[in-house]
C-alpha atoms as a PDB file:
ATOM      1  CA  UNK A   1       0.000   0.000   0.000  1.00  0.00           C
ATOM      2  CA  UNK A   2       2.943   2.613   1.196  1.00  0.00           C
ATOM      3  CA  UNK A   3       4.975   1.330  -1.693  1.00  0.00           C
ATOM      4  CA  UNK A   4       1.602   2.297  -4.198  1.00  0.00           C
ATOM      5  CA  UNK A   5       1.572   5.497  -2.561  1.00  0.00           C
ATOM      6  CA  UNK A   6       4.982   6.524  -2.377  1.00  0.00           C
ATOM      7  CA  UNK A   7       5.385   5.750  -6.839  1.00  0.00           C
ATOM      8  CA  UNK A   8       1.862   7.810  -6.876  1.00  0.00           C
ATOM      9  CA  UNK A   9       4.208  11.036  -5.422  1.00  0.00           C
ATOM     10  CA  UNK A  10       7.329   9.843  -7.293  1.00  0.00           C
ATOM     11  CA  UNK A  11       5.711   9.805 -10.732  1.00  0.00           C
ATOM     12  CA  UNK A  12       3.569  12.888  -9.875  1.00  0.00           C
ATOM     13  CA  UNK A  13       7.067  14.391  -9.126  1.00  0.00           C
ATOM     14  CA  UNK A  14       8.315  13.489 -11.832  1.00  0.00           C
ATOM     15  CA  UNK A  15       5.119  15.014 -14.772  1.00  0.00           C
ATOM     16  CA  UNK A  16       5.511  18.656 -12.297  1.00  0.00           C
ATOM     17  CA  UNK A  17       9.392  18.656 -13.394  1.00  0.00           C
ATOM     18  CA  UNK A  18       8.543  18.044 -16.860  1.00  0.00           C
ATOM     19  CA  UNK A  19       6.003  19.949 -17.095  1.00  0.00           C
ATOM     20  CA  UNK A  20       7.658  23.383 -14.915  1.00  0.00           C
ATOM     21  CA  UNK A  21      10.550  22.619 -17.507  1.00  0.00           C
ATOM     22  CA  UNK A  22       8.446  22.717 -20.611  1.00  0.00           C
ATOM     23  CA  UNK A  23       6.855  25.810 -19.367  1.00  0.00           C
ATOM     24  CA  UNK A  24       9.769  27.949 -18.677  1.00  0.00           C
ATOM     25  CA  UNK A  25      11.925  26.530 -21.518  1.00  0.00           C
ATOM     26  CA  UNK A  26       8.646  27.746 -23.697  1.00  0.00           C
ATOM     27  CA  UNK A  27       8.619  31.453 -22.040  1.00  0.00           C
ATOM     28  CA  UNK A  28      12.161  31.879 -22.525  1.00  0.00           C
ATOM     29  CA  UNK A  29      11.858  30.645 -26.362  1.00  0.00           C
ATOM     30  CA  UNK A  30       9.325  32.832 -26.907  1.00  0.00           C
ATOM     31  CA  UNK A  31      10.452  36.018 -24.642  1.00  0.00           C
ATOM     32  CA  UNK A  32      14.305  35.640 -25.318  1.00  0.00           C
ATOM     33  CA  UNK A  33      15.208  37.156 -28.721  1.00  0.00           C
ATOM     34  CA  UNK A  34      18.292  34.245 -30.561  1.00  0.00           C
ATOM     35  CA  UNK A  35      21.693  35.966 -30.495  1.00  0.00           C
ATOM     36  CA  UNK A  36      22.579  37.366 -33.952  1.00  0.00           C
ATOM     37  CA  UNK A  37      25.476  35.028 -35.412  1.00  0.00           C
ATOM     38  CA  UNK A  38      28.159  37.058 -36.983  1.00  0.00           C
ATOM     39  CA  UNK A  39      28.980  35.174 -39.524  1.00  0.00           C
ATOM     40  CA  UNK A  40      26.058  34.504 -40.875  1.00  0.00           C
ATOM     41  CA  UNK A  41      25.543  38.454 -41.629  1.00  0.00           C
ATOM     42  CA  UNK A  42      28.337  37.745 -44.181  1.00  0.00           C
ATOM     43  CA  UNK A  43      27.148  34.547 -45.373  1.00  0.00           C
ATOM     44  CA  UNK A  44      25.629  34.524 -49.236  1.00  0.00           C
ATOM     45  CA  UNK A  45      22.711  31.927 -50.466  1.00  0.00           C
ATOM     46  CA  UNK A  46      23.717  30.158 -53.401  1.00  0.00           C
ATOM     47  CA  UNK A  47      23.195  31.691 -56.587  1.00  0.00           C
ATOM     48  CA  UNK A  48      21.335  29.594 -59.106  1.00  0.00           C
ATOM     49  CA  UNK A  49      22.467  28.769 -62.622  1.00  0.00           C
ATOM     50  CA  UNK A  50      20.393  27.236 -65.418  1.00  0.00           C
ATOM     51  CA  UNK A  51      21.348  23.753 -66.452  1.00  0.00           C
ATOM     52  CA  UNK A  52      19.570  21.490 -68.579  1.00  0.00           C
ATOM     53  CA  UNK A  53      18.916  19.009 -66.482  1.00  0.00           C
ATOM     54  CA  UNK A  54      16.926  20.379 -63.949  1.00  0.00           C
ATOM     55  CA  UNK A  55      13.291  19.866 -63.756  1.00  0.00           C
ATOM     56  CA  UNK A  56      11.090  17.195 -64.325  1.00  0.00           C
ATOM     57  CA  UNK A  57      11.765  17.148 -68.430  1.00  0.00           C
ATOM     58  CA  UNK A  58      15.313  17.707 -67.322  1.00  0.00           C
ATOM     59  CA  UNK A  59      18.172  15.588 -69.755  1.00  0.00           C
ATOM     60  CA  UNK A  60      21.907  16.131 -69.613  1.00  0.00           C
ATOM     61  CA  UNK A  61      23.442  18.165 -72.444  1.00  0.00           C
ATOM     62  CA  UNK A  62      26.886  15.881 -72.931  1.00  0.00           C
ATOM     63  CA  UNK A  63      28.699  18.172 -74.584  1.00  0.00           C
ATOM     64  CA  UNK A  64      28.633  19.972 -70.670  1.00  0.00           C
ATOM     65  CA  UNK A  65      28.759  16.629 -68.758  1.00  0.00           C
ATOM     66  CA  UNK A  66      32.400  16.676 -71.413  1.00  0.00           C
ATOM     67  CA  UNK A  67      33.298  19.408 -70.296  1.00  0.00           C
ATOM     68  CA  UNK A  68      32.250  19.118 -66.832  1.00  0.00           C
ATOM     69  CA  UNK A  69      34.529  15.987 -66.744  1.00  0.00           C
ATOM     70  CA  UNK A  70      37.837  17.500 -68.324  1.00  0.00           C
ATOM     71  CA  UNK A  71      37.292  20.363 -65.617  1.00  0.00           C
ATOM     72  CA  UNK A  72      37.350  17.770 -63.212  1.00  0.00           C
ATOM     73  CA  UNK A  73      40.000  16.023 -64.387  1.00  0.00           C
ATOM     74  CA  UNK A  74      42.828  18.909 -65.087  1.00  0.00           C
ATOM     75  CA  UNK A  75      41.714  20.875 -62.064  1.00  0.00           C
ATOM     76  CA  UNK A  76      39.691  18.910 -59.197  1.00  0.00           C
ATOM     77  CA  UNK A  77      41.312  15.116 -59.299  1.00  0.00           C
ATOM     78  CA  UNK A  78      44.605  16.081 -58.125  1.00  0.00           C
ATOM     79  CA  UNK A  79      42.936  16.372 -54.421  1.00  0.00           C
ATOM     80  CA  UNK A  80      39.178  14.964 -54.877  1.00  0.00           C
ATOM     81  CA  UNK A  81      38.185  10.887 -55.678  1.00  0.00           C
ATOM     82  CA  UNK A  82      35.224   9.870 -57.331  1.00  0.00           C
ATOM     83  CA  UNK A  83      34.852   6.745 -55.335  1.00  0.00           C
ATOM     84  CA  UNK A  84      31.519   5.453 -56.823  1.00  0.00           C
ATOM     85  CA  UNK A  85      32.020   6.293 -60.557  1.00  0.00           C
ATOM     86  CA  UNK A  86      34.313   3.382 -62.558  1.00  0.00           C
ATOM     87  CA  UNK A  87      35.802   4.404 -65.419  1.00  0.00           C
ATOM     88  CA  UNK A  88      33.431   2.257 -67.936  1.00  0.00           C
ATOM     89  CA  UNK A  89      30.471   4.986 -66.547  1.00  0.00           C
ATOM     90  CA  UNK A  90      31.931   7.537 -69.009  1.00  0.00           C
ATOM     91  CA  UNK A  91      30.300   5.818 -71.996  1.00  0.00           C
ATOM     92  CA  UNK A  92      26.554   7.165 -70.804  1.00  0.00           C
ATOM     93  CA  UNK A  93      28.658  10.830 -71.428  1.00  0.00           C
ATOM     94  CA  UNK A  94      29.195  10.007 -75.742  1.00  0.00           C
ATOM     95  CA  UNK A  95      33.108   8.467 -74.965  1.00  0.00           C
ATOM     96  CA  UNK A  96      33.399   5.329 -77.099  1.00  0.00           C
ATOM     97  CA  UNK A  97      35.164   2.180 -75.790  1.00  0.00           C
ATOM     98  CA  UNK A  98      38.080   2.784 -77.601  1.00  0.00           C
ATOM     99  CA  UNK A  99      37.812   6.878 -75.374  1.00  0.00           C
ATOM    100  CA  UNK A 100      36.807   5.401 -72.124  1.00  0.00           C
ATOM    101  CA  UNK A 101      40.065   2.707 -72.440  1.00  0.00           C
ATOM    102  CA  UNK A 102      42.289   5.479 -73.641  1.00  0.00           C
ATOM    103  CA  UNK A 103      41.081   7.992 -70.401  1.00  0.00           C
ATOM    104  CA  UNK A 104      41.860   4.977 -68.315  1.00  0.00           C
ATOM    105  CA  UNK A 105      45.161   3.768 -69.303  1.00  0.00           C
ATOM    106  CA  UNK A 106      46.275   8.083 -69.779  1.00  0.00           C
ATOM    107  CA  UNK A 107      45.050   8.716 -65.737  1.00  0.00           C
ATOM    108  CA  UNK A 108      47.838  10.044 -64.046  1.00  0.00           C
ATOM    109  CA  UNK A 109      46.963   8.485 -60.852  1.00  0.00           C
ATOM    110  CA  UNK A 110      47.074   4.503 -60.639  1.00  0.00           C
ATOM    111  CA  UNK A 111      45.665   1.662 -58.890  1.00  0.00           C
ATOM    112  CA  UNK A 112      46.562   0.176 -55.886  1.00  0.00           C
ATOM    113  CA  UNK A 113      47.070  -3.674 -56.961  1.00  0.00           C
ATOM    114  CA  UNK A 114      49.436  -6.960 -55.775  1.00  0.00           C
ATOM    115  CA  UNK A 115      52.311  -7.767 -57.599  1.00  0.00           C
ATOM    116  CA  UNK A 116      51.699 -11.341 -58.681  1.00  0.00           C
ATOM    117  CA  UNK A 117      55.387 -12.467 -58.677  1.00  0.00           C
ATOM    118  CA  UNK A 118      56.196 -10.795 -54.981  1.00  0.00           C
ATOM    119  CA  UNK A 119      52.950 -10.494 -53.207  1.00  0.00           C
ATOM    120  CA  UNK A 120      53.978  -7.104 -52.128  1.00  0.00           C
ATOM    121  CA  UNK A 121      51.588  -4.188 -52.757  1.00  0.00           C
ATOM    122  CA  UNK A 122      52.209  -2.044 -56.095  1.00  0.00           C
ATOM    123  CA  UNK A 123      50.223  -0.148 -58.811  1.00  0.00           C
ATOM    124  CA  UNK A 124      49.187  -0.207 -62.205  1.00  0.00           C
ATOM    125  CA  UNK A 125      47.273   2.021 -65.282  1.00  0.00           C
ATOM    126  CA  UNK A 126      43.488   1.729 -64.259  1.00  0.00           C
ATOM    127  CA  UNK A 127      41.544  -0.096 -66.761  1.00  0.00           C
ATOM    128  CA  UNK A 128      37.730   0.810 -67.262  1.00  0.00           C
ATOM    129  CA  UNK A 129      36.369  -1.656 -65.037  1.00  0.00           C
ATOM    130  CA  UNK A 130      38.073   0.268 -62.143  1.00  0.00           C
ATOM    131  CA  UNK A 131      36.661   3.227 -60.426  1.00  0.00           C
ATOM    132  CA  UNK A 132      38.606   6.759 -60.240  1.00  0.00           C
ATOM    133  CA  UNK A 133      41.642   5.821 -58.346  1.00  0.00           C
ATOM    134  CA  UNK A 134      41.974   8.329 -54.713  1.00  0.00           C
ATOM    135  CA  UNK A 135      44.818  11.037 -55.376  1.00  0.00           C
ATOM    136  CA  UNK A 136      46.085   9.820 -51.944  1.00  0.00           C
ATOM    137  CA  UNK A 137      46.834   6.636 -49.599  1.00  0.00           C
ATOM    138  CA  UNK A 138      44.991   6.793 -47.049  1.00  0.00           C
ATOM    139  CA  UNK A 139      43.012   9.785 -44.888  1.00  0.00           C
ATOM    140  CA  UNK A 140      46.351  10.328 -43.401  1.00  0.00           C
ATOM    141  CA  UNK A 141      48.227  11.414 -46.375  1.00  0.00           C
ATOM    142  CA  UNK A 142      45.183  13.424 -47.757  1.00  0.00           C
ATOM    143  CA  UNK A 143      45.184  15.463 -44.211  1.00  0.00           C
ATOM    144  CA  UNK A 144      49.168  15.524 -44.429  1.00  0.00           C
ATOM    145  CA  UNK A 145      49.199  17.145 -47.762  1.00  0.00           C
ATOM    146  CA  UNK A 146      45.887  19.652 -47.880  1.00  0.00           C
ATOM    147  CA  UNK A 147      46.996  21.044 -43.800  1.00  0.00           C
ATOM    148  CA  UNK A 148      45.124  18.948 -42.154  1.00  0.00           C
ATOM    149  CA  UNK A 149      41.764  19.365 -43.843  1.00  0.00           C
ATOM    150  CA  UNK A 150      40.402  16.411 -46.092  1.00  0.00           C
ATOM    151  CA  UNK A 151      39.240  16.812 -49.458  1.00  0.00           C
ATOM    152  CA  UNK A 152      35.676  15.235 -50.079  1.00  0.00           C
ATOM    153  CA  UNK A 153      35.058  12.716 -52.403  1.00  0.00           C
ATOM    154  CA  UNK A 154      32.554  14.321 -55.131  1.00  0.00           C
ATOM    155  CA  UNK A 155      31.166  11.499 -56.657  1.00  0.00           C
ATOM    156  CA  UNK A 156      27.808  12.322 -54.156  1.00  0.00           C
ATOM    157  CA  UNK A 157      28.671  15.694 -53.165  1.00  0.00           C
ATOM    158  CA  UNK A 158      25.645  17.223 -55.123  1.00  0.00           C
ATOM    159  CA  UNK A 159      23.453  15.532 -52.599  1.00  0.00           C
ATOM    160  CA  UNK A 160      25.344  15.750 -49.709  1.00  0.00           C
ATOM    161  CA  UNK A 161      25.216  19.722 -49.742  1.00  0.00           C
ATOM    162  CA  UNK A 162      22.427  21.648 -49.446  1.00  0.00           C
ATOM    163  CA  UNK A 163      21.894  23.316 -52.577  1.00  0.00           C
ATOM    164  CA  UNK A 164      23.102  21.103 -54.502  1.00  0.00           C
ATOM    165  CA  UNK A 165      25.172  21.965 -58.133  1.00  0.00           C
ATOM    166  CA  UNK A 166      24.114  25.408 -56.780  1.00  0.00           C
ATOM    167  CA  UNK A 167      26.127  25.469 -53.639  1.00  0.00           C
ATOM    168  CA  UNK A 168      28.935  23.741 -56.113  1.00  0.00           C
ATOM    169  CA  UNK A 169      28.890  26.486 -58.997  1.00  0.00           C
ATOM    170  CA  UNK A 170      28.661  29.589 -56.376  1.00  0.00           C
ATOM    171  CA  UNK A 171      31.567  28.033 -54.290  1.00  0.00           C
ATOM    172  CA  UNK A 172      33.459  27.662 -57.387  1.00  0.00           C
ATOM    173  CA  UNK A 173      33.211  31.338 -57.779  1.00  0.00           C
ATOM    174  CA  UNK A 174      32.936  32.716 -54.594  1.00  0.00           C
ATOM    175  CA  UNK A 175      36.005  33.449 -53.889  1.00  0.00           C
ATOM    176  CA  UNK A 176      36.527  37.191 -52.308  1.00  0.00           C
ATOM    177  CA  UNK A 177      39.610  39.735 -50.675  1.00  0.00           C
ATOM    178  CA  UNK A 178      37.992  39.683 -47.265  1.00  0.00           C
ATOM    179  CA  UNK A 179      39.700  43.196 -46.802  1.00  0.00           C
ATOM    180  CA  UNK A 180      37.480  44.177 -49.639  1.00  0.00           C
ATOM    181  CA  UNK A 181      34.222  42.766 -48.624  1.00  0.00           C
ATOM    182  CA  UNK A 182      30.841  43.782 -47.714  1.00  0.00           C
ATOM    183  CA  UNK A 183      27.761  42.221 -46.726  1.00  0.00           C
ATOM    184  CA  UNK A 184      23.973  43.521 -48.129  1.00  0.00           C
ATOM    185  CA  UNK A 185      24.512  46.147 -44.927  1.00  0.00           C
ATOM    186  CA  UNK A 186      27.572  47.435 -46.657  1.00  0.00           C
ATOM    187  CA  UNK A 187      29.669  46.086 -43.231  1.00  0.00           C
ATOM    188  CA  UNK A 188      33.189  45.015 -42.917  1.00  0.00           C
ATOM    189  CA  UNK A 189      34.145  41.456 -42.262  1.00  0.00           C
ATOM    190  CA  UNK A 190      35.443  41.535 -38.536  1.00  0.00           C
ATOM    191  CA  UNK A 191      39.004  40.708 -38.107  1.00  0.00           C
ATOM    192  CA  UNK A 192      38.158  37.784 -36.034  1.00  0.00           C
ATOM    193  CA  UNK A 193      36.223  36.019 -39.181  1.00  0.00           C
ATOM    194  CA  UNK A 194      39.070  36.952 -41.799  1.00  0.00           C
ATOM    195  CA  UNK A 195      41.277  33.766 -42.687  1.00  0.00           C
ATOM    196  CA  UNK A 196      43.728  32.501 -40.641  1.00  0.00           C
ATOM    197  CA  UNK A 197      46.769  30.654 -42.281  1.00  0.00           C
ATOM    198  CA  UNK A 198      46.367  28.541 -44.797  1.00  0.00           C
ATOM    199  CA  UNK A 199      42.665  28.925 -45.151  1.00  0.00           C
ATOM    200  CA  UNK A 200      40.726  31.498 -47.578  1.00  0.00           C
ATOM    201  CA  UNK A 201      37.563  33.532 -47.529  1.00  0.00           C
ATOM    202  CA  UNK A 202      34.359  32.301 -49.361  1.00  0.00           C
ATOM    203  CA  UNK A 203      31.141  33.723 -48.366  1.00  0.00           C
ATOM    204  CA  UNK A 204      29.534  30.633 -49.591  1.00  0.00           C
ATOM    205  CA  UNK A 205      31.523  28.276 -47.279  1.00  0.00           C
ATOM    206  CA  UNK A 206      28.991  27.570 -44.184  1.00  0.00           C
ATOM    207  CA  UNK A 207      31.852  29.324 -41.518  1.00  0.00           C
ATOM    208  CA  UNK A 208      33.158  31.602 -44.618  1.00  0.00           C
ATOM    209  CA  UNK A 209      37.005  30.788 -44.235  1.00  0.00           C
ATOM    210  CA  UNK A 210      37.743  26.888 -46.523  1.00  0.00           C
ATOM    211  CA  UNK A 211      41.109  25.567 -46.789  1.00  0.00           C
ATOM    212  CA  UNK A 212      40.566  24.865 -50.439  1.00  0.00           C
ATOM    213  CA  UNK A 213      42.483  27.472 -52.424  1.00  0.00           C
ATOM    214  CA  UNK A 214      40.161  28.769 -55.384  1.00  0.00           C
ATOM    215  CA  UNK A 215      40.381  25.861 -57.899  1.00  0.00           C
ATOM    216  CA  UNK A 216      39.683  27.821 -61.021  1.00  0.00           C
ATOM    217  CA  UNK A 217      41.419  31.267 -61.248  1.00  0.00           C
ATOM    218  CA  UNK A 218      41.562  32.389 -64.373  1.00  0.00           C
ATOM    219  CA  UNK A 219      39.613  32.538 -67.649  1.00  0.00           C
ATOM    220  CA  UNK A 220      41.423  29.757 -70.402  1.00  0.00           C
ATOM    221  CA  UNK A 221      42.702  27.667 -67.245  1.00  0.00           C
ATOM    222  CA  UNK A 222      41.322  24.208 -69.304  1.00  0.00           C
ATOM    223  CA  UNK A 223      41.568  24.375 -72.787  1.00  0.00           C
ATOM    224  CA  UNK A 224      37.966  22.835 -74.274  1.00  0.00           C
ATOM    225  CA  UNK A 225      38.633  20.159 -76.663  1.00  0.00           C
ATOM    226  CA  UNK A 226      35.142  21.201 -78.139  1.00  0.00           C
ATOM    227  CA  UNK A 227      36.077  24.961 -78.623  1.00  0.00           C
ATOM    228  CA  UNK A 228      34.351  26.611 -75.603  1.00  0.00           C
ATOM    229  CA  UNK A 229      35.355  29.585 -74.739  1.00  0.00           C
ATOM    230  CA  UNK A 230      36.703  28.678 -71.018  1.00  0.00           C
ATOM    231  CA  UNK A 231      35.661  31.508 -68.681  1.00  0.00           C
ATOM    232  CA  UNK A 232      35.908  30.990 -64.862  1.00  0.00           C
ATOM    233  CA  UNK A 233      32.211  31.109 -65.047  1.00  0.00           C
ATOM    234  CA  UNK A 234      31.326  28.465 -67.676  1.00  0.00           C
ATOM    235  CA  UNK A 235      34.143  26.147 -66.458  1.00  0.00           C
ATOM    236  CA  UNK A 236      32.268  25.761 -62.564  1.00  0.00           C
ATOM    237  CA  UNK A 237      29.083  25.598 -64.454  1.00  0.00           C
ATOM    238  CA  UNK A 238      30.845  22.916 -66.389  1.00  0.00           C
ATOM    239  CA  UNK A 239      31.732  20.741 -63.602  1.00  0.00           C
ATOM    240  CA  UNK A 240      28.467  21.449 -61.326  1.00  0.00           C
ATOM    241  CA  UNK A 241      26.398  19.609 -64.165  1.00  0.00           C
ATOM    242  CA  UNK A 242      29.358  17.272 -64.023  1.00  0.00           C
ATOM    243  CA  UNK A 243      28.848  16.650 -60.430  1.00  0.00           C
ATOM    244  CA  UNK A 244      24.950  16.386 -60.595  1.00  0.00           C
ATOM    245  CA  UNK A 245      25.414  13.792 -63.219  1.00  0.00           C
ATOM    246  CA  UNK A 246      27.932  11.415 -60.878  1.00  0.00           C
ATOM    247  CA  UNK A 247      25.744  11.905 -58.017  1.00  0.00           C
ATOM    248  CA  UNK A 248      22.809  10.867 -60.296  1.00  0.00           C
ATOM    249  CA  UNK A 249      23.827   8.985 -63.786  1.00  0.00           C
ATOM    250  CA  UNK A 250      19.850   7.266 -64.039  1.00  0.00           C
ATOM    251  CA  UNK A 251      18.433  10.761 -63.764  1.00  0.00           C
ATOM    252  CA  UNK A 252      17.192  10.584 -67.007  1.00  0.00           C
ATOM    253  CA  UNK A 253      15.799   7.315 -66.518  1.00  0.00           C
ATOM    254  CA  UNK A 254      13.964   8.156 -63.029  1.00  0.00           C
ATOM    255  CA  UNK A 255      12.168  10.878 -65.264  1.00  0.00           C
ATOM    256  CA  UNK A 256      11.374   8.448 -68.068  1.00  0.00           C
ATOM    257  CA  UNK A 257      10.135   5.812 -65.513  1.00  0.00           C
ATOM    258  CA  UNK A 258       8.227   8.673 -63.143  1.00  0.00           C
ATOM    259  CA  UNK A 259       6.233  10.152 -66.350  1.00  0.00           C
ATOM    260  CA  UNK A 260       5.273   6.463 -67.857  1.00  0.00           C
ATOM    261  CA  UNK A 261       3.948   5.581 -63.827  1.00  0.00           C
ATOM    262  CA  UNK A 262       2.193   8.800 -63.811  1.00  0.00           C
ATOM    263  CA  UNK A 263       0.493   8.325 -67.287  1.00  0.00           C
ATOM    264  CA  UNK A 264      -0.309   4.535 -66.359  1.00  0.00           C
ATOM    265  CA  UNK A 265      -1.754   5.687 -62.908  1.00  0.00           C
ATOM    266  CA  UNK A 266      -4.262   8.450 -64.804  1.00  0.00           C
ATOM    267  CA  UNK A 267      -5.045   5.615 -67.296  1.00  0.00           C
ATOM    268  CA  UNK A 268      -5.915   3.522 -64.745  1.00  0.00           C
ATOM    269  CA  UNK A 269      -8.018   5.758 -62.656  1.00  0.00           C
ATOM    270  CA  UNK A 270      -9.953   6.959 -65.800  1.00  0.00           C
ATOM    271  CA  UNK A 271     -10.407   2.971 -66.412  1.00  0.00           C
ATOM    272  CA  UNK A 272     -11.670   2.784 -62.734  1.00  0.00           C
ATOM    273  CA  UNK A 273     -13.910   5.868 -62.925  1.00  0.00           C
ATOM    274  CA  UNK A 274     -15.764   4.765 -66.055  1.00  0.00           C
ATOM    275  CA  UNK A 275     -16.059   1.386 -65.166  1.00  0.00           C
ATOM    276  CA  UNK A 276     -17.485   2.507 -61.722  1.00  0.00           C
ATOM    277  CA  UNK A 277     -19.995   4.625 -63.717  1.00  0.00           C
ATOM    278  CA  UNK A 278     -21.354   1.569 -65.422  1.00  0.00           C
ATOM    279  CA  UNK A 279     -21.267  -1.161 -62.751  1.00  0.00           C
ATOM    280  CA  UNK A 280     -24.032   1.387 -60.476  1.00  0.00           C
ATOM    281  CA  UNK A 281     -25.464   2.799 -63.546  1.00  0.00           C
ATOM    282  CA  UNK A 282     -28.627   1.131 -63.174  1.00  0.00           C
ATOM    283  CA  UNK A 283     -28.692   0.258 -59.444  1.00  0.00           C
ATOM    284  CA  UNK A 284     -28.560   3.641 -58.540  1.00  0.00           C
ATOM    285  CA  UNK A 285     -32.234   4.207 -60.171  1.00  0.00           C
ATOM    286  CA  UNK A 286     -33.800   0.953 -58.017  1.00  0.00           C
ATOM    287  CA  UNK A 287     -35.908   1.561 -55.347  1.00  0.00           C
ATOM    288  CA  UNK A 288     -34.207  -0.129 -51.607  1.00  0.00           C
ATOM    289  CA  UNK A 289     -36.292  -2.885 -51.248  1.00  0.00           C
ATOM    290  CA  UNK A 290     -36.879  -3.611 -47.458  1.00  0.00           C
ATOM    291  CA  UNK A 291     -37.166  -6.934 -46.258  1.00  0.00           C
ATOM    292  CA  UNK A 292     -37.888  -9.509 -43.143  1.00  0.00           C
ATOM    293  CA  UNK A 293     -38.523  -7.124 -40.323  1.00  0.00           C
ATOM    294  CA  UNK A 294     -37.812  -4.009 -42.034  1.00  0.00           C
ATOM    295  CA  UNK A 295     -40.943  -4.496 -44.269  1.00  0.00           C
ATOM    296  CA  UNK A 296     -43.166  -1.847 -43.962  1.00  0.00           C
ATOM    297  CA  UNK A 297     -46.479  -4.713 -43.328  1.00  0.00           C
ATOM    298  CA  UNK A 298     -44.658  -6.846 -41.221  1.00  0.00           C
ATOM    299  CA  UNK A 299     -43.017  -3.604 -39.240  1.00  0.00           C
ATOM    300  CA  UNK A 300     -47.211  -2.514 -39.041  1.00  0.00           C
ATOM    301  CA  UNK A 301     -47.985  -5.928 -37.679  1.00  0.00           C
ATOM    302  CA  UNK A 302     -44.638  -6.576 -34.998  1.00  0.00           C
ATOM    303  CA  UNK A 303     -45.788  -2.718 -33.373  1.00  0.00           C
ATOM    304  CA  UNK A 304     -49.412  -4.381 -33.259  1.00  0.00           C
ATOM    305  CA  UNK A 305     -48.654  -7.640 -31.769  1.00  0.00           C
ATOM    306  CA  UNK A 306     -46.433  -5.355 -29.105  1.00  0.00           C
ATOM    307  CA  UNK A 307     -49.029  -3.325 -28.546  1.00  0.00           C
ATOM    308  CA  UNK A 308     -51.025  -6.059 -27.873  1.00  0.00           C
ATOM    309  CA  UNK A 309     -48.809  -7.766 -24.990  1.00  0.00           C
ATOM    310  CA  UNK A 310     -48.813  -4.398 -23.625  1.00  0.00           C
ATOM    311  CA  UNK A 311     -44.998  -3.662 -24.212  1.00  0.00           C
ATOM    312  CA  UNK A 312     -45.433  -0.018 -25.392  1.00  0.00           C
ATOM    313  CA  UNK A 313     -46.514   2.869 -23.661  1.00  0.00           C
END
């Protein structure tokens, strides 16, 4: 009985705490204004760029995804893997076999491998069944030779930022002097946000100071095989709708497959409709016919009989 009574108070205890806590933690929400980060005052939104493969109609132009992927391969593999993307994947860009095995065996990075006759670990040319070889060893040597900070692998990095090829193409270009900078409120950046050493100042990055150096730098930096003109601007868009296409090579397909289901599914419920329409066509227009006790004579005759036995009053 004392026990009963004594977990009664406990747990009654317990729901006041809660609920005193829930109270004031709602007042002070409410009532106490959030502190104004400084850094995000001199943070940017992504800018948006057009690309072709946006939208529900959305395809990829190749000739970009081409471009995109020499970008990527004169300027961003040197620090950056594409893990998930094998060489062979190239052909859904327009490479031929006789391309994708001449990219392979040209890569200037190779593949970790065994040496048959020693059993001791070597390298050798990628071949197109291999994914894009990792510029470095191991995490250690990537943090060894980029100060400490570790290059991402790109191959999903579209969907692992938010914004997407957005965030991508405005990084890419972001770049600024932070003694030069200004926010919308024409402010200065304070000297406790400005880069420290070996870091540099992007109002794009999430804590504006990256220790990626600005990739592209300079207008004619990759020379277009298809006669682009290469300005700093169409070289990130370039490798943005690169990126978007090695985070998602069956886009095309998912759009394909998601307009067929949708024009199946209307089909179907047009099917469904009309064949609803002329199943109850004619049973709508039929009298209910009542039956047993809920005929209206025998209802007449069951209130008589109860009437009779003296059951209603």
């Amino acid at each position: 009985m004392f026990v009963r009574i004594g977990a009664f108070f406990v747990g009654l205890a317990f729901v006041g705490v809660t609920l005193f806590s829930l109270i004031t933690g709602v007042i002070a929400y409410v009532t106490t204004p959030a502190e104004e980060n400084v850094a995000e005052t001199f943070h940017l939104h992504p800018r948006t760029f057009d690309v072709s493969s946006n939208g529900p109609f959305g395809t990829f132009d190749r000739r970009q995804l081409q471009r995109g992927f020499q970008v990527y391969k004169e300027v961003c593999a040197g620090c950056h893997s594409l893990n998930y993307v094998a060489f062979r994947d190239l052909a859904a860009l327009g490479y031929d076999e006789a391309e994708v095995k001449a990219i392979a065996s040209q890569w200037q990075i190779e593949v970790p491998d065994i040496n048959p006759d020693t059993g001791e670990p070597s390298t050798r040319k990628p071949t197109p069944a291999d994914r894009f070889p990792s510029p470095y060893a191991n995490e250690v040597a990537a943090r060894s030779a980029n100060n400490n900070a570790l290059p991402p692998d790109l191959s999903l990095i579209v969907e692992a930022r938010e914004d997407g090829s957005d965030y991508i193409y405005s990084l890419l270009t972001g770049y600024r002097n932070p003694a030069t900078f200004r926010n919308e409120k024409g402010q200065t950046l304070p000297a406790d946000l400005r880069p420290g050493n070996g870091l540099h100042f992007n109002p794009y990055f999430h804590n504006l100071n990256i220790a990626m150096p600005p990739p592209i730098t300079a207008d004619g930096q990759v020379t277009y095989a298809d006669g682009t003109k290469s300005t700093v601007d169409q070289m990130a868009k370039d490798v943005s709708a690169f990126l978007i296409w090695t985070a998602e090579p069956k886009l095309e397909n998912r759009h394909r497959t998601g307009w067929a289901a949708m024009i199946f599914l209307s089909i179907a419920t047009l099917l469904g409709y009309l064949a609803y329409r002329n199943v109850w066509r004619d049973q709508k227009a039929k009298p209910v016919a009542y039956t047993g006790t809920m005929k209206p004579e025998n209802r007449e005759k069951r209130d008589e009989a109860s009437r009779e036995a003296g059951l209603n009053t």
